[in-house]
Structure formats: C-alpha cells, structure tokens
Protein backbone atom coordinates (compact mmCIF):
# COMPACT_ATOMS: atom_id res chain seq x y z
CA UNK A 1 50.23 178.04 132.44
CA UNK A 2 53.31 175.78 133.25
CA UNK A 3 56.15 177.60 135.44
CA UNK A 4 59.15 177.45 133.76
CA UNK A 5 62.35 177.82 135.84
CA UNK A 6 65.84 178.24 135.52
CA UNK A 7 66.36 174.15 135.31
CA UNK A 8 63.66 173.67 132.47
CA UNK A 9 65.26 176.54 130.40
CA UNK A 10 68.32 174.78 130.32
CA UNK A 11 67.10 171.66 129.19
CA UNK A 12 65.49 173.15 126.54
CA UNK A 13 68.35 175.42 125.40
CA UNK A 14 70.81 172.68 125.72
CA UNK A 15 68.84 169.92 123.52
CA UNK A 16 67.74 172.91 120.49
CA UNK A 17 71.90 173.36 120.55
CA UNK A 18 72.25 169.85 120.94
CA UNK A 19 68.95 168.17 119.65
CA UNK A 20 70.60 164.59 119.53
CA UNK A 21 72.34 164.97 123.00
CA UNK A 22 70.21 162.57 125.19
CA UNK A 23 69.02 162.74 128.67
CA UNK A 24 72.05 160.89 130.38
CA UNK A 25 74.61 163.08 128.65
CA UNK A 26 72.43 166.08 129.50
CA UNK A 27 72.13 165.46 133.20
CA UNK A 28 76.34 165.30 132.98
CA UNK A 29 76.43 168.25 131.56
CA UNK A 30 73.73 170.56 133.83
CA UNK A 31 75.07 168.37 136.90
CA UNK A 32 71.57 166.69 137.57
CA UNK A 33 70.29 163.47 138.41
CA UNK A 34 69.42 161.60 135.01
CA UNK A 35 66.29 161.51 136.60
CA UNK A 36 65.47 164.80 137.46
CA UNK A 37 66.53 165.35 134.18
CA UNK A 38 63.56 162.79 132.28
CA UNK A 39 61.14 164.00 135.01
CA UNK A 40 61.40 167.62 134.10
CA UNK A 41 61.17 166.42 130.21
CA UNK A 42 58.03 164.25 130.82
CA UNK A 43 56.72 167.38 133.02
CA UNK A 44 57.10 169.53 130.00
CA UNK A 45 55.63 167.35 127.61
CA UNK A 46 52.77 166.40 129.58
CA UNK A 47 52.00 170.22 129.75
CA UNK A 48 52.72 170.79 125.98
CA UNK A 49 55.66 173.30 126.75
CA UNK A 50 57.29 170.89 124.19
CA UNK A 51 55.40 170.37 121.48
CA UNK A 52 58.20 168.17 119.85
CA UNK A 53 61.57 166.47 118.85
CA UNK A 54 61.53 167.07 114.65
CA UNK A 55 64.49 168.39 112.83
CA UNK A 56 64.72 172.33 112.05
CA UNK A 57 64.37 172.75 108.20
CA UNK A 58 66.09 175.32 106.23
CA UNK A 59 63.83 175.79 103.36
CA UNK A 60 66.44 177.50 101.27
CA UNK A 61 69.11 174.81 101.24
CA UNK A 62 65.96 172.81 99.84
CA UNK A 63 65.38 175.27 96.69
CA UNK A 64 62.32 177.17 98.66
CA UNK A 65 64.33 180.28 98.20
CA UNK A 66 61.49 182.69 98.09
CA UNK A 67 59.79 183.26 101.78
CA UNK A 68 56.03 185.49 101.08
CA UNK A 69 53.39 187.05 103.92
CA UNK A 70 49.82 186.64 102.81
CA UNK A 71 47.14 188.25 104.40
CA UNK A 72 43.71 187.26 103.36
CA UNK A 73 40.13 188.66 103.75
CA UNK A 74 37.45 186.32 103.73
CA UNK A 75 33.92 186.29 102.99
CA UNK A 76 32.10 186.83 106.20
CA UNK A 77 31.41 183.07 108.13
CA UNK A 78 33.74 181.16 105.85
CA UNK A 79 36.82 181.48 107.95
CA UNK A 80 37.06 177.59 108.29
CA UNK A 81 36.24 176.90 104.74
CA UNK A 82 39.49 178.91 103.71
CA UNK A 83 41.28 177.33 106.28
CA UNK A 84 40.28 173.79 104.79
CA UNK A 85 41.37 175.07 101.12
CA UNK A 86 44.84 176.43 102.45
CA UNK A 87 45.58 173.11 104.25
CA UNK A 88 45.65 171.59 100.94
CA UNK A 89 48.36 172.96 99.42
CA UNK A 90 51.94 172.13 100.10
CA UNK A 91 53.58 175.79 100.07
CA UNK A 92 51.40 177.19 103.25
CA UNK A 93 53.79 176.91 106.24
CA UNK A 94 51.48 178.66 108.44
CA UNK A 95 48.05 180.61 108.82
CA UNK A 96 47.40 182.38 111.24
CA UNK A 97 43.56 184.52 112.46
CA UNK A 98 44.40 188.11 112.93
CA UNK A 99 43.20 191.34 114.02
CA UNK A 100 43.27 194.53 112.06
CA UNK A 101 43.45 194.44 107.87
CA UNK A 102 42.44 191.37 107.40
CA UNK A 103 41.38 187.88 108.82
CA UNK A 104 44.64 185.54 108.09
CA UNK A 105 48.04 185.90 108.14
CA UNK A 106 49.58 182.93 105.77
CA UNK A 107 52.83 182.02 105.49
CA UNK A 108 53.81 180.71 101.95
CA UNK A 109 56.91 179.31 100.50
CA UNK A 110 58.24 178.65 96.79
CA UNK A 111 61.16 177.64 94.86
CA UNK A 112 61.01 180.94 92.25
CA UNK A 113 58.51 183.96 91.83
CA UNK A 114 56.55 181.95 89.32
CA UNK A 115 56.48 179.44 91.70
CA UNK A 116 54.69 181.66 93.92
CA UNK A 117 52.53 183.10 91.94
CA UNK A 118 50.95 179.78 91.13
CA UNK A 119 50.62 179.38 95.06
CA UNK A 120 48.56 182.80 95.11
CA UNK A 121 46.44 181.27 92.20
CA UNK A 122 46.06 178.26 93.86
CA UNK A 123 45.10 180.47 97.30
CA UNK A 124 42.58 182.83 95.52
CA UNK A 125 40.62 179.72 93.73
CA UNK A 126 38.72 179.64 96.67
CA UNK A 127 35.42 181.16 96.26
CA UNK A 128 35.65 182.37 100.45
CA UNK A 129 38.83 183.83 99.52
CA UNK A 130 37.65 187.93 98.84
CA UNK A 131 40.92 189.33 98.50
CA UNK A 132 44.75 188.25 99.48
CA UNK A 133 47.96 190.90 99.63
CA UNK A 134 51.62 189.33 99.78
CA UNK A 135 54.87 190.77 100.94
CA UNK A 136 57.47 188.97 99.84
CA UNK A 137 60.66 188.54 102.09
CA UNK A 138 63.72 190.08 101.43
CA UNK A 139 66.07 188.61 104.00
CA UNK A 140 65.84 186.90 107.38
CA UNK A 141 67.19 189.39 110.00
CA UNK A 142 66.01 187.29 113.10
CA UNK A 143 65.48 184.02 112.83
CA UNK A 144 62.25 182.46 114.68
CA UNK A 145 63.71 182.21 118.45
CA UNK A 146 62.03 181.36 121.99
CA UNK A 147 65.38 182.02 124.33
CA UNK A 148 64.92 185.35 124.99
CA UNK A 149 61.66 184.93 126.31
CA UNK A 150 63.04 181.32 128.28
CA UNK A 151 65.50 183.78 129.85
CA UNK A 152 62.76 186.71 130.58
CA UNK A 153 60.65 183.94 132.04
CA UNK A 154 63.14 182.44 134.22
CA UNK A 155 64.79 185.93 135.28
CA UNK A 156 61.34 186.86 136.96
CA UNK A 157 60.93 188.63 133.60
C-alpha cells in the first residue's frame, strides 16, 4: 500500500483541477522544488496510485443520456466467459464481481431507452448469462470523487 501524504494529495488535487497544468507550474504553485515535484509523480506512478493522464468524459454532452446498473447472475463457472462477451460491446463502462444478489455489477450506457434495451439484448445473448436486472439512473447526485478519501488519508483518517 503506497503512503500518501499531505504533498502527494496536493499534486493530485491540483492537476484533476488543473489536468494540463504541468510539473514546473505546479511546483510554483505548492512552493516545491520542480523536482520534488516529478519525483513524487514518478513515485506515484511507479506504485499505480495514478493509473493515468486521459481526459474526463461527460457521456451526456456526447448523446449517452441514459446511465443503467446491471446486475447479472451467471451460470455457475462461466464468470470469465460473460466477462469476455461484455467486453465486446461498446455501451459497458464497467463490470464489476460482487457479493450478495448476484455475480456482476455492469455499468451500461445509451443514447435513448431503445438504445438500451438493445444493450440488454445484446448482454443476455450470452448463453452464461442466467438472468440480468437494470436500474436505470435518474440523476447524478455525487459525481465519482477520490478527495475525500485523499483528505481522510492524509488527515491520519
């Protein structure tokens, strides 16, 4: 586990406010050596802390207005098999294993309701695929965020 501190969180709050900002213009701006600066950015790449530099999406301004939850059972063994199928279409965002009522959690995205249903065809055409249940998404409340935890960390949490 990599030891995040007080310096590293502001590094990484800094460049997802500023993702274009640099690492000479961030060390003037947290008052640290512009090497200190790329040392702690190589540190936290090396260790996979960040996993990467790519633009933020928003899938709405794009058309994918409609956001659904999928959770999937599978037939028992073919876990990987469904996982293979779902990496083949476009509109999964994410699957996830999970405990409890049922064995993924899939993240799907469309541009209309029709739209989605033919993703949940498209899902269910697998033959490991025994059953699927989506909740669609109604509105966005809290957007997917790390700095509370960045601040827990580095508070002693």
């Amino acid at each position: 586990m990599y030891a995040l501190d007080d310096l590293d969180r502001q590094i990484i709050e800094l460049w997802r406010a500023e993702p274009r900002i640099g690492v000479l213009e961030t060390s003037r701006r947290l008052e640290v050596a512009r090497g200190t600066i790329q040392a702690r950015i190589d540190k936290m790449l090396d260790a996979g802390v960040i996993a990467g530099f790519g633009p933020e999406l928003d899938l709405t301004r794009l058309g994918f207005s409609v956001l659904g939850f999928t959770t999937i059972e599978v037939a028992q063994g073919r876990t990987d098999e469904v996982i293979a199928h779902l990496a083949t279409i476009p509109s999964v965002l994410e699957a996830h294993s999970i405990a409890g009522h049922g064995d993924l959690l899939v993240r799907i995205t469309a541009t209309t309701n029709e739209e989605l249903m033919a993703v949940l065809q498209q899902i269910l055409q697998s033959p490991a695929v025994d059953r699927a249940s989506t909740a669609i998404a109604l509105a966005n409340h809290i957007a997917f965020r790390t700095s509370p935890l960045l601040e827990q960390l580095t508070a002693g949490g």
